[in-house]
N, C-alpha and C. Protein backbone atom coordinates (compact mmCIF):
# COMPACT_ATOMS: atom_id res chain seq x y z
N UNK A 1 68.44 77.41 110.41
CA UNK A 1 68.95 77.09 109.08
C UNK A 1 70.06 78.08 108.72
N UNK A 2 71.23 77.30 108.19
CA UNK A 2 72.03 78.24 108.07
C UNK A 2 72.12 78.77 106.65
N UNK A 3 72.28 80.30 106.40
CA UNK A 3 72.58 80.95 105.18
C UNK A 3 73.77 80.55 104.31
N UNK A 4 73.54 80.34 102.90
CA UNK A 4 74.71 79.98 102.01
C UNK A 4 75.55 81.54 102.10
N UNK A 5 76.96 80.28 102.20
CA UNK A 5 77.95 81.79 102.23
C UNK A 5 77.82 82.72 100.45
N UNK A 6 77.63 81.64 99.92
CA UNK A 6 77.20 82.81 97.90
C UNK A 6 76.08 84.26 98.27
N UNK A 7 75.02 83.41 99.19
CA UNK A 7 74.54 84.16 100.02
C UNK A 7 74.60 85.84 100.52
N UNK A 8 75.17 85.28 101.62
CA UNK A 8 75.66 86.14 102.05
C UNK A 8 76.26 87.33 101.69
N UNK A 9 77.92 87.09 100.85
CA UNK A 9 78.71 87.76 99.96
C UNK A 9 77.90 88.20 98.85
N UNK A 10 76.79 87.55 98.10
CA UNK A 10 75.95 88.44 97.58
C UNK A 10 75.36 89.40 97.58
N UNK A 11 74.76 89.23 99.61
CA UNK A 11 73.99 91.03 100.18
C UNK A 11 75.25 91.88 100.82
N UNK A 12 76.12 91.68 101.07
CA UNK A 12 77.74 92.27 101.50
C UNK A 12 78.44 93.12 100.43
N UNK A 13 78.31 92.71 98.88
CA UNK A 13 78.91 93.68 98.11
C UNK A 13 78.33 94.80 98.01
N UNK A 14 77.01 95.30 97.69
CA UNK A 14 76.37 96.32 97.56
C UNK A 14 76.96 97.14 98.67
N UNK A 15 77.34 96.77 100.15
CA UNK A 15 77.49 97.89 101.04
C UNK A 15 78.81 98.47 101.01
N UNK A 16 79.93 96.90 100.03
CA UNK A 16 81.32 97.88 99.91
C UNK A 16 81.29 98.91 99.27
N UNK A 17 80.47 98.76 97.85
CA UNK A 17 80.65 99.39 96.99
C UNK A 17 79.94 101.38 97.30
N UNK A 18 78.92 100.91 98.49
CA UNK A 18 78.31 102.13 98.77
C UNK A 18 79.43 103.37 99.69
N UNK A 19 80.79 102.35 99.89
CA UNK A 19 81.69 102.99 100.39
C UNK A 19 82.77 104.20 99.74
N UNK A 20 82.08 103.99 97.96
CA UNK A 20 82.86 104.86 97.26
C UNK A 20 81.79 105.48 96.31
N UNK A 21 81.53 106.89 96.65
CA UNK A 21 81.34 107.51 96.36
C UNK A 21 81.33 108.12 95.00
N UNK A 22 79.81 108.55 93.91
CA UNK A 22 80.50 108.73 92.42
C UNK A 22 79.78 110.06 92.33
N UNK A 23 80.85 110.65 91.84
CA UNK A 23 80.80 112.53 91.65
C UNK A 23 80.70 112.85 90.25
N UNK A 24 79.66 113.67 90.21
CA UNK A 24 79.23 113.60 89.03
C UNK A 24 79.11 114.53 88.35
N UNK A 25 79.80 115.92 88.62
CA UNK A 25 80.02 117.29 88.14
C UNK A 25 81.08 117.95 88.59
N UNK A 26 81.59 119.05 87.95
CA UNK A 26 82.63 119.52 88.34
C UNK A 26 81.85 120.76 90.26
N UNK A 27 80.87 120.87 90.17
CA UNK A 27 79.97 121.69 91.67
C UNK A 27 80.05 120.48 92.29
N UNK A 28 79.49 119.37 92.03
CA UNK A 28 79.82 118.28 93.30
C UNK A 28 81.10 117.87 94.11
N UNK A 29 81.88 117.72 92.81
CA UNK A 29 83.26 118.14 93.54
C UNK A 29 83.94 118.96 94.01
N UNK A 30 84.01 120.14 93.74
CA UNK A 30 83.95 121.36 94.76
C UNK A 30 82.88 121.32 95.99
N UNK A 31 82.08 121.11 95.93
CA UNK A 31 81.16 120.82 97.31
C UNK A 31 81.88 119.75 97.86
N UNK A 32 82.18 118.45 97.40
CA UNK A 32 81.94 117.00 97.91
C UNK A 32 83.47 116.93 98.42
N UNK A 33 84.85 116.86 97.49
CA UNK A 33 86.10 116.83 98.05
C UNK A 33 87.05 118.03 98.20
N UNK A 34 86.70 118.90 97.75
CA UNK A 34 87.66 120.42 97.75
C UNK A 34 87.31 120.58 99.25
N UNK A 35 86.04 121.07 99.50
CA UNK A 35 85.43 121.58 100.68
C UNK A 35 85.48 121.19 101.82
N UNK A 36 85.85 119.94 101.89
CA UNK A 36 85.51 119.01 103.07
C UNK A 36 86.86 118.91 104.12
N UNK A 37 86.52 118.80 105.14
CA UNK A 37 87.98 118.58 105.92
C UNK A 37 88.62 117.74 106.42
N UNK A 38 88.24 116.32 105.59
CA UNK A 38 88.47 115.14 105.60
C UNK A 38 89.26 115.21 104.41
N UNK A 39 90.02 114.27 104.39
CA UNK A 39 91.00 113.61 103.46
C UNK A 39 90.21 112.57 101.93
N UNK A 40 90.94 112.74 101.26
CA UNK A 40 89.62 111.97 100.12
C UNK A 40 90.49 111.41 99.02
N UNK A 41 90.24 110.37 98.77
CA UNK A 41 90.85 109.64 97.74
C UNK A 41 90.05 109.65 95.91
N UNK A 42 90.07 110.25 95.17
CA UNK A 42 89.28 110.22 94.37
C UNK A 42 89.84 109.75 92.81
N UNK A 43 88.92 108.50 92.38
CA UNK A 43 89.50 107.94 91.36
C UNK A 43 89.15 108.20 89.93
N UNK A 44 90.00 108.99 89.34
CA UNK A 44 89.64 109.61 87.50
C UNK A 44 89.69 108.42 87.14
N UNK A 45 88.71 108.57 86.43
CA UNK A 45 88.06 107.03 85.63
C UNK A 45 87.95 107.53 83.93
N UNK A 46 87.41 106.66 83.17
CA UNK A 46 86.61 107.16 81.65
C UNK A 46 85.83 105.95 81.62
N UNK A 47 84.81 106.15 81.28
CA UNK A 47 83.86 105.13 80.82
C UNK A 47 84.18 104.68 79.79
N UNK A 48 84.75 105.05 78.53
CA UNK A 48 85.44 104.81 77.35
C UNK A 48 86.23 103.67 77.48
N UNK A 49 87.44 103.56 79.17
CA UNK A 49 88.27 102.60 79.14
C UNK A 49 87.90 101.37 79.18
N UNK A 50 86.70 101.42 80.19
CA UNK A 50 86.37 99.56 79.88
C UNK A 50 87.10 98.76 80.94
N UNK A 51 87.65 97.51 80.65
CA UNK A 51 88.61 96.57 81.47
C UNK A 51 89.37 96.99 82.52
N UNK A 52 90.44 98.60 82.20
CA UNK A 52 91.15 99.24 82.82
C UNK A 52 90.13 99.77 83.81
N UNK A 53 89.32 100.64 83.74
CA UNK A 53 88.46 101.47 84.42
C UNK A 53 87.82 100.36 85.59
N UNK A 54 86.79 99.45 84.69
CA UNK A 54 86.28 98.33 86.26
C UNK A 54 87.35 98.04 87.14
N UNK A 55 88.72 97.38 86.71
CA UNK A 55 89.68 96.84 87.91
C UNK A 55 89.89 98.31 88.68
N UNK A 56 90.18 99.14 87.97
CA UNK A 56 91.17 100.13 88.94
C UNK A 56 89.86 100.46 89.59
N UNK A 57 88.29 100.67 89.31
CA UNK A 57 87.52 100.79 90.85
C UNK A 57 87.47 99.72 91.49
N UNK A 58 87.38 98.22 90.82
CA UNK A 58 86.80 97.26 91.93
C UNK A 58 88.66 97.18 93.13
N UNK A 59 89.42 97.72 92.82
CA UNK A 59 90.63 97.80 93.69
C UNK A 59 90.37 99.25 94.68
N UNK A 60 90.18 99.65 94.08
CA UNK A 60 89.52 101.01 95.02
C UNK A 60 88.33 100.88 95.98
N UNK A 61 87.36 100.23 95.51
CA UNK A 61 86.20 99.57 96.68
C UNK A 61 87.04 99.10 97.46
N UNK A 62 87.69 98.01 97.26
CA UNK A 62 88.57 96.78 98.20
C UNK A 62 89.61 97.62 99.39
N UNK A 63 90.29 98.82 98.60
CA UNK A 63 90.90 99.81 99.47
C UNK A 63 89.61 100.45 100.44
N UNK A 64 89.01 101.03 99.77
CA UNK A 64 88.00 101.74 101.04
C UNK A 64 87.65 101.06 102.32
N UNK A 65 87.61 99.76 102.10
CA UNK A 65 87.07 98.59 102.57
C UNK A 65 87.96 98.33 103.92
N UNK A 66 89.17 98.62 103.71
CA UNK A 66 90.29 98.60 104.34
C UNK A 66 91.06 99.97 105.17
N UNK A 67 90.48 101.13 104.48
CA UNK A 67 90.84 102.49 104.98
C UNK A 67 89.50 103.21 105.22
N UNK A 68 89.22 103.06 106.28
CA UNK A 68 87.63 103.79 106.15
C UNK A 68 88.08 104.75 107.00
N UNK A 69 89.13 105.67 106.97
CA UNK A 69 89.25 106.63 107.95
C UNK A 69 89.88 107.88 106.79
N UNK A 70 89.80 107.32 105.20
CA UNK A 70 89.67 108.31 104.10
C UNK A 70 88.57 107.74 103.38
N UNK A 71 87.99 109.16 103.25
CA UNK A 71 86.87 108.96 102.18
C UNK A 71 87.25 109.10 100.57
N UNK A 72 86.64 107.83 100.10
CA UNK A 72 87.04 107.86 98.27
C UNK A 72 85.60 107.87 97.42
N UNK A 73 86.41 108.23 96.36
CA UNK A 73 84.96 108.46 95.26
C UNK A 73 85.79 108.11 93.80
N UNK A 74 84.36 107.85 92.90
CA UNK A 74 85.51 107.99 92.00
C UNK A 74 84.62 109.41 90.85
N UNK A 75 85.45 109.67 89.97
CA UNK A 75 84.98 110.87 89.04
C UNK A 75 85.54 110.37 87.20
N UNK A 76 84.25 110.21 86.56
CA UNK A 76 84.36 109.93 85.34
C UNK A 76 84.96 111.95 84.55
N UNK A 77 86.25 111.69 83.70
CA UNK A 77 86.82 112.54 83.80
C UNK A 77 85.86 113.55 82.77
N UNK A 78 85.12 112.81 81.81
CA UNK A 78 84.22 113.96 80.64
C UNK A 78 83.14 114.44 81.60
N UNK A 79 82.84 114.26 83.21
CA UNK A 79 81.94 114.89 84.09
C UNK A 79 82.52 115.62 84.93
N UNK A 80 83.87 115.30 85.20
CA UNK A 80 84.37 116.91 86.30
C UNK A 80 85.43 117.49 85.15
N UNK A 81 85.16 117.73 84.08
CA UNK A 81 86.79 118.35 83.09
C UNK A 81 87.28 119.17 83.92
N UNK A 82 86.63 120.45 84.13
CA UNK A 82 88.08 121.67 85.30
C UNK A 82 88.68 121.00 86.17
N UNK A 83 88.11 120.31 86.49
CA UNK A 83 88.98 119.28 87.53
C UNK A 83 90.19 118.18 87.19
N UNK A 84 89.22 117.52 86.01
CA UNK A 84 90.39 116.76 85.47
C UNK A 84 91.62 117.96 84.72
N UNK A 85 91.18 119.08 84.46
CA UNK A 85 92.35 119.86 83.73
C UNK A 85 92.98 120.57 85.07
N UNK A 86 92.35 121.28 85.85
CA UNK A 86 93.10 121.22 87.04
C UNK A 86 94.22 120.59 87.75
N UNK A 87 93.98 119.77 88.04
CA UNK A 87 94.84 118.57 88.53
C UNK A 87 95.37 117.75 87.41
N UNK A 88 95.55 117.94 86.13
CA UNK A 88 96.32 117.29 84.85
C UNK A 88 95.84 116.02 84.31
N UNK A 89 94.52 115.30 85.03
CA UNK A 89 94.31 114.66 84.48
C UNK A 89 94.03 114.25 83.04
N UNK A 90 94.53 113.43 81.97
CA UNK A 90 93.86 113.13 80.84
C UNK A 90 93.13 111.63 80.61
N UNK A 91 92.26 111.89 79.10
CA UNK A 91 91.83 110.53 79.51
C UNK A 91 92.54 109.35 79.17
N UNK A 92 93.82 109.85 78.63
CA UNK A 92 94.65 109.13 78.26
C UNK A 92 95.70 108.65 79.57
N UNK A 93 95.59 109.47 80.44
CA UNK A 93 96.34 108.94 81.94
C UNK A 93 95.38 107.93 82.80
N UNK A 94 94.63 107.82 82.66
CA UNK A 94 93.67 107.06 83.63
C UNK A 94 93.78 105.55 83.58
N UNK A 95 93.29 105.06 84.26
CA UNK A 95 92.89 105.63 85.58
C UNK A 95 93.31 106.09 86.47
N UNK A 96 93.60 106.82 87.14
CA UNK A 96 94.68 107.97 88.05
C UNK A 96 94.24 108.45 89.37
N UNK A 97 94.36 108.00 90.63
CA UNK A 97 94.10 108.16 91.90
C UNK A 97 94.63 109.37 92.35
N UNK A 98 93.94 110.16 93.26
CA UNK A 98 94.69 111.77 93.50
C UNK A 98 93.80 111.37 95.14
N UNK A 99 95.36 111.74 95.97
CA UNK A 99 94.57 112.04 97.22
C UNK A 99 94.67 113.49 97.95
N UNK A 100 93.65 113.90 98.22
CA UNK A 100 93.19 115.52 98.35
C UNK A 100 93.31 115.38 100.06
N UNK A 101 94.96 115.81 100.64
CA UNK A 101 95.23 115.71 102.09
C UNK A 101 95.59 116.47 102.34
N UNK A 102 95.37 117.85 101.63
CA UNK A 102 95.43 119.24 101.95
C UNK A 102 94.37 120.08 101.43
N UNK A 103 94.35 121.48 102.79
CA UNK A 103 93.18 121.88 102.09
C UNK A 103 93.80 122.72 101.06
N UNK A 104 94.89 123.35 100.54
CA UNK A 104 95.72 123.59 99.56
C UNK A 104 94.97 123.16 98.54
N UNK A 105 94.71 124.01 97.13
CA UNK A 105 94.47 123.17 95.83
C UNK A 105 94.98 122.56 95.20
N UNK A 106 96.02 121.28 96.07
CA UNK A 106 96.72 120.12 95.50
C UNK A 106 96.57 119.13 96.07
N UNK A 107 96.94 118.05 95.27
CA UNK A 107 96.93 116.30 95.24
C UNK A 107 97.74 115.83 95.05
N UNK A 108 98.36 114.96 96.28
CA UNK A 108 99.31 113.34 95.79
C UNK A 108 98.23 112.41 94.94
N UNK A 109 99.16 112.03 93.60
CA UNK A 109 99.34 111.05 92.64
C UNK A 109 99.60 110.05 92.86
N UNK A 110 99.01 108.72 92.84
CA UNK A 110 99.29 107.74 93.22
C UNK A 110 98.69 106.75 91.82
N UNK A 111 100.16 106.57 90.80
CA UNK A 111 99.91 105.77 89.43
C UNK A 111 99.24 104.60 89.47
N UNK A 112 97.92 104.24 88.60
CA UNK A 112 97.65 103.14 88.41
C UNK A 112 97.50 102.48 86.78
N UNK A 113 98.41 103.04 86.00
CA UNK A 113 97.84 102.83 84.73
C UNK A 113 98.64 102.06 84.27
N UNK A 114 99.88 101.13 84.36
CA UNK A 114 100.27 100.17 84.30
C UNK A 114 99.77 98.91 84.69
N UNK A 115 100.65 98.55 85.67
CA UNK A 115 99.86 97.18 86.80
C UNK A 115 99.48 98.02 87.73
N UNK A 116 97.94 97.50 88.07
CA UNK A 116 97.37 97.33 89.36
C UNK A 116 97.95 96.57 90.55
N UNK A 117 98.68 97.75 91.52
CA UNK A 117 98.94 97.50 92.98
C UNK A 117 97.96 95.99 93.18
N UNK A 118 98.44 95.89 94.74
CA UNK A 118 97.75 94.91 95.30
C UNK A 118 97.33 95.56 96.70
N UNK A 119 95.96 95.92 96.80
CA UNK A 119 95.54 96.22 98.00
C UNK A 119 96.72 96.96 99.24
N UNK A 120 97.23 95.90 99.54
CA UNK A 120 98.03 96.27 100.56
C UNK A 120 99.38 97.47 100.12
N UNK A 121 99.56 97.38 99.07
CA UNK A 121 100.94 98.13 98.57
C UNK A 121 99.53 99.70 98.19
N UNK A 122 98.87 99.44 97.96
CA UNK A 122 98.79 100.88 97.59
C UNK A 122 98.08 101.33 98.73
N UNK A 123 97.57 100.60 100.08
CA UNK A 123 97.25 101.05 101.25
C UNK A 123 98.77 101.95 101.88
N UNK A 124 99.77 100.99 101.35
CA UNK A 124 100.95 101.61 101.76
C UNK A 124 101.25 103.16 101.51
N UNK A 125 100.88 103.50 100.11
CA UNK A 125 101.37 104.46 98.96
C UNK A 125 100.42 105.28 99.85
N UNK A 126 99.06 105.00 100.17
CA UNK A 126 98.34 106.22 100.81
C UNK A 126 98.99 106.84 101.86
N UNK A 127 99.05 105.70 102.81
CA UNK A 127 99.62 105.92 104.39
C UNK A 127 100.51 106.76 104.29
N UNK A 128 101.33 106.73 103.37
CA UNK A 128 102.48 107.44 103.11
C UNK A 128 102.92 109.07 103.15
N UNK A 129 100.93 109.07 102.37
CA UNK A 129 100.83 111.05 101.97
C UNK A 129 100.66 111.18 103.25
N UNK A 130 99.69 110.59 104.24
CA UNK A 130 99.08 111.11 105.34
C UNK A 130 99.70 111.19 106.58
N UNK A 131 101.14 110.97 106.63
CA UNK A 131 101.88 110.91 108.03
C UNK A 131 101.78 112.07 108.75
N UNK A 132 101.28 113.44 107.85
CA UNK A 132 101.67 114.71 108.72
C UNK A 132 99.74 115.19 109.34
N UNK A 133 99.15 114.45 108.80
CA UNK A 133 97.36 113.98 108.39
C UNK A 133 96.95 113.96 110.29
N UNK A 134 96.50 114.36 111.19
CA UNK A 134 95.53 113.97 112.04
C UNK A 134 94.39 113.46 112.13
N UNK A 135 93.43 112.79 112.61
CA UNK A 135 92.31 112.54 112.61
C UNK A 135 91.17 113.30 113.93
N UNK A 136 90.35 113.29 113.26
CA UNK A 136 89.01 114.10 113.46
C UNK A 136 88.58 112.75 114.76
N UNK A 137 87.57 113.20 115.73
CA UNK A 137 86.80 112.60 116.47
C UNK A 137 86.12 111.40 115.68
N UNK A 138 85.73 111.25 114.50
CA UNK A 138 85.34 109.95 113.55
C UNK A 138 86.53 109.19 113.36
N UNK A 139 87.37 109.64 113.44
CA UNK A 139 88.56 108.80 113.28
C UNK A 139 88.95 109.07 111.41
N UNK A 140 88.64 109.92 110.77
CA UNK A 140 89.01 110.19 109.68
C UNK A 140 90.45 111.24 109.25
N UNK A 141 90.73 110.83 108.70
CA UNK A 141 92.17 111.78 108.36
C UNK A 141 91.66 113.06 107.86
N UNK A 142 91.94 113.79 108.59
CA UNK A 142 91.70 115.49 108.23
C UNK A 142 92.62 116.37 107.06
N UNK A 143 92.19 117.00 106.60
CA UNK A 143 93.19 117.78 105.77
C UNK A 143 94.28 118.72 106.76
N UNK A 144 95.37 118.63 106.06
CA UNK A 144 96.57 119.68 106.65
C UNK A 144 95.88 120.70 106.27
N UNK A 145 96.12 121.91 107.08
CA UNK A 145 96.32 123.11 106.46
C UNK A 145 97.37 123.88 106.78
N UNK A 146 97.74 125.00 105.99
CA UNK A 146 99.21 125.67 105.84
C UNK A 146 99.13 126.61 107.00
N UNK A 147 100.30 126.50 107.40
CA UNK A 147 100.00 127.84 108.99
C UNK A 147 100.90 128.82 108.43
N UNK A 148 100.79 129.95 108.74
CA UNK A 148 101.59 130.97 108.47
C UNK A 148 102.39 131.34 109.67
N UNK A 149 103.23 131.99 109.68
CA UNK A 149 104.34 131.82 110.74
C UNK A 149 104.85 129.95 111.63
N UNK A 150 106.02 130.68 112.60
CA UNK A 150 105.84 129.34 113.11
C UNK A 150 105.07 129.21 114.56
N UNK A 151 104.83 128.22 114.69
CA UNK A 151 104.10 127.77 115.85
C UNK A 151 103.96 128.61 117.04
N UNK A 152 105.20 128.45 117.57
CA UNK A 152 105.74 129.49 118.38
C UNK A 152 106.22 130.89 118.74
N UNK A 153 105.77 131.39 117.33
CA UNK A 153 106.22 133.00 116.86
C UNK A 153 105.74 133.29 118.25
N UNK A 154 104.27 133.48 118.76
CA UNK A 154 103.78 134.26 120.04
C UNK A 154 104.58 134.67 121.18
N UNK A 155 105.28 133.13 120.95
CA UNK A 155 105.46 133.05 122.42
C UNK A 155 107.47 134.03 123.01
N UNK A 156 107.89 134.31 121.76
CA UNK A 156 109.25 135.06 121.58
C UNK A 156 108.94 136.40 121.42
N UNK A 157 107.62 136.85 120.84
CA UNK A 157 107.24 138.73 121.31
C UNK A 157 107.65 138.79 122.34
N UNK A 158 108.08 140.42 122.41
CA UNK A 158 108.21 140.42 124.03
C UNK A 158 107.30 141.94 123.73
C-alpha cells in the first residue's frame, strides 16, 4: 500500500526544521557559534515581529536544507542581547542573518528585512562570504583564521 504524499511531507518537515538550530542565551552562543570551527549562519529573529520573523526562518530552514555543509540557528534577539549589541543587531533591524566564517569576532551581513531573497539568491549571497572557507573531513565549511606573517616567511630565513 502506498503512502499519501500529504503523508509523507508531513513526517519530512519536522527533520528540516531540526536542521536549524535555536540558541537560547547569550553562553549558548558563545559555546554553540563563537567557539566552533565550523562556519554558522545564525538568524536574529524577535518574537514580537510575527509575519516577518516566521518567513525569514521558514526561508532559512529551506536554505539549511540546501547548504548542509554550514551550520544555522536562529537567536531571538531579547535572549542573546550582548550578542545582538555586539554584532549591531536591533530589534528594529530584524530579521538579520550574520554568517560567523571567521574565527575573528566578526560577521558577514546578509539583509533580509525588506523582500525575502529566494532560496537560491541568498544561497548565492552565502557562497559568496565563504570562497576563502575550506572544509573539514564532514564536508562543512570551517572558519578562516588570521595567520600572522606570510606563509612563506620560514622559508627566506637564512
Amino acid at each position: 500500500m502506498a503512502v499519501p504524499r500529504s503523508i509523507l511531507l508531513f513526517l519530512l518537515v519536522p527533520l528540516a526544521r531540526a536542521s536549524v538550530q535555536t540558541i537560547e542565551s547569550d553562553e549558548a552562543f558563545e559555546a554553540t557559534v563563537m567557539q566552533d570551527s565550523i562556519v554558522w549562519g545564525v538568524l536574529f529573529n524577535s518574537a514580537s515581529k510575527g509575519e516577518d520573523s516566521e518567513a525569514a526562518l521558514g526561508l532559512i530552514e529551506r536554505l539549511s536544507t540546501k547548504m548542509s555543509a554550514v551550520q544555522f540557528a536562529v537567536a531571538d534577539v531579547d535572549s542573546v542581547k550582548a550578542f545582538a549589541s555586539e554584532f549591531n543587531v536591533r530589534k528594529r533591524m530584524v530579521p538579520r542573518l550574520l554568517i560567523f566564517n571567521s574565527r575573528a569576532r566578526q560577521a558577514e551581513m546578509v539583509p533580509l528585512k525588506d523582500d525575502l531573497p529566494a532560496v537560491e539568491k541568498l544561497e548565492e549571497q552565502v557562497l559568496g562570504f565563504l570562497k576563502e572557507n575550506g572544509k573539514n573531513d564532514e564536508h562543512k565549511y570551517k572558519k578562516t583564521t588570521l595567520a600572522v606573517g606570510a606563509p612563506d616567511a620560514a622559508k627566506d630565513e637564512v
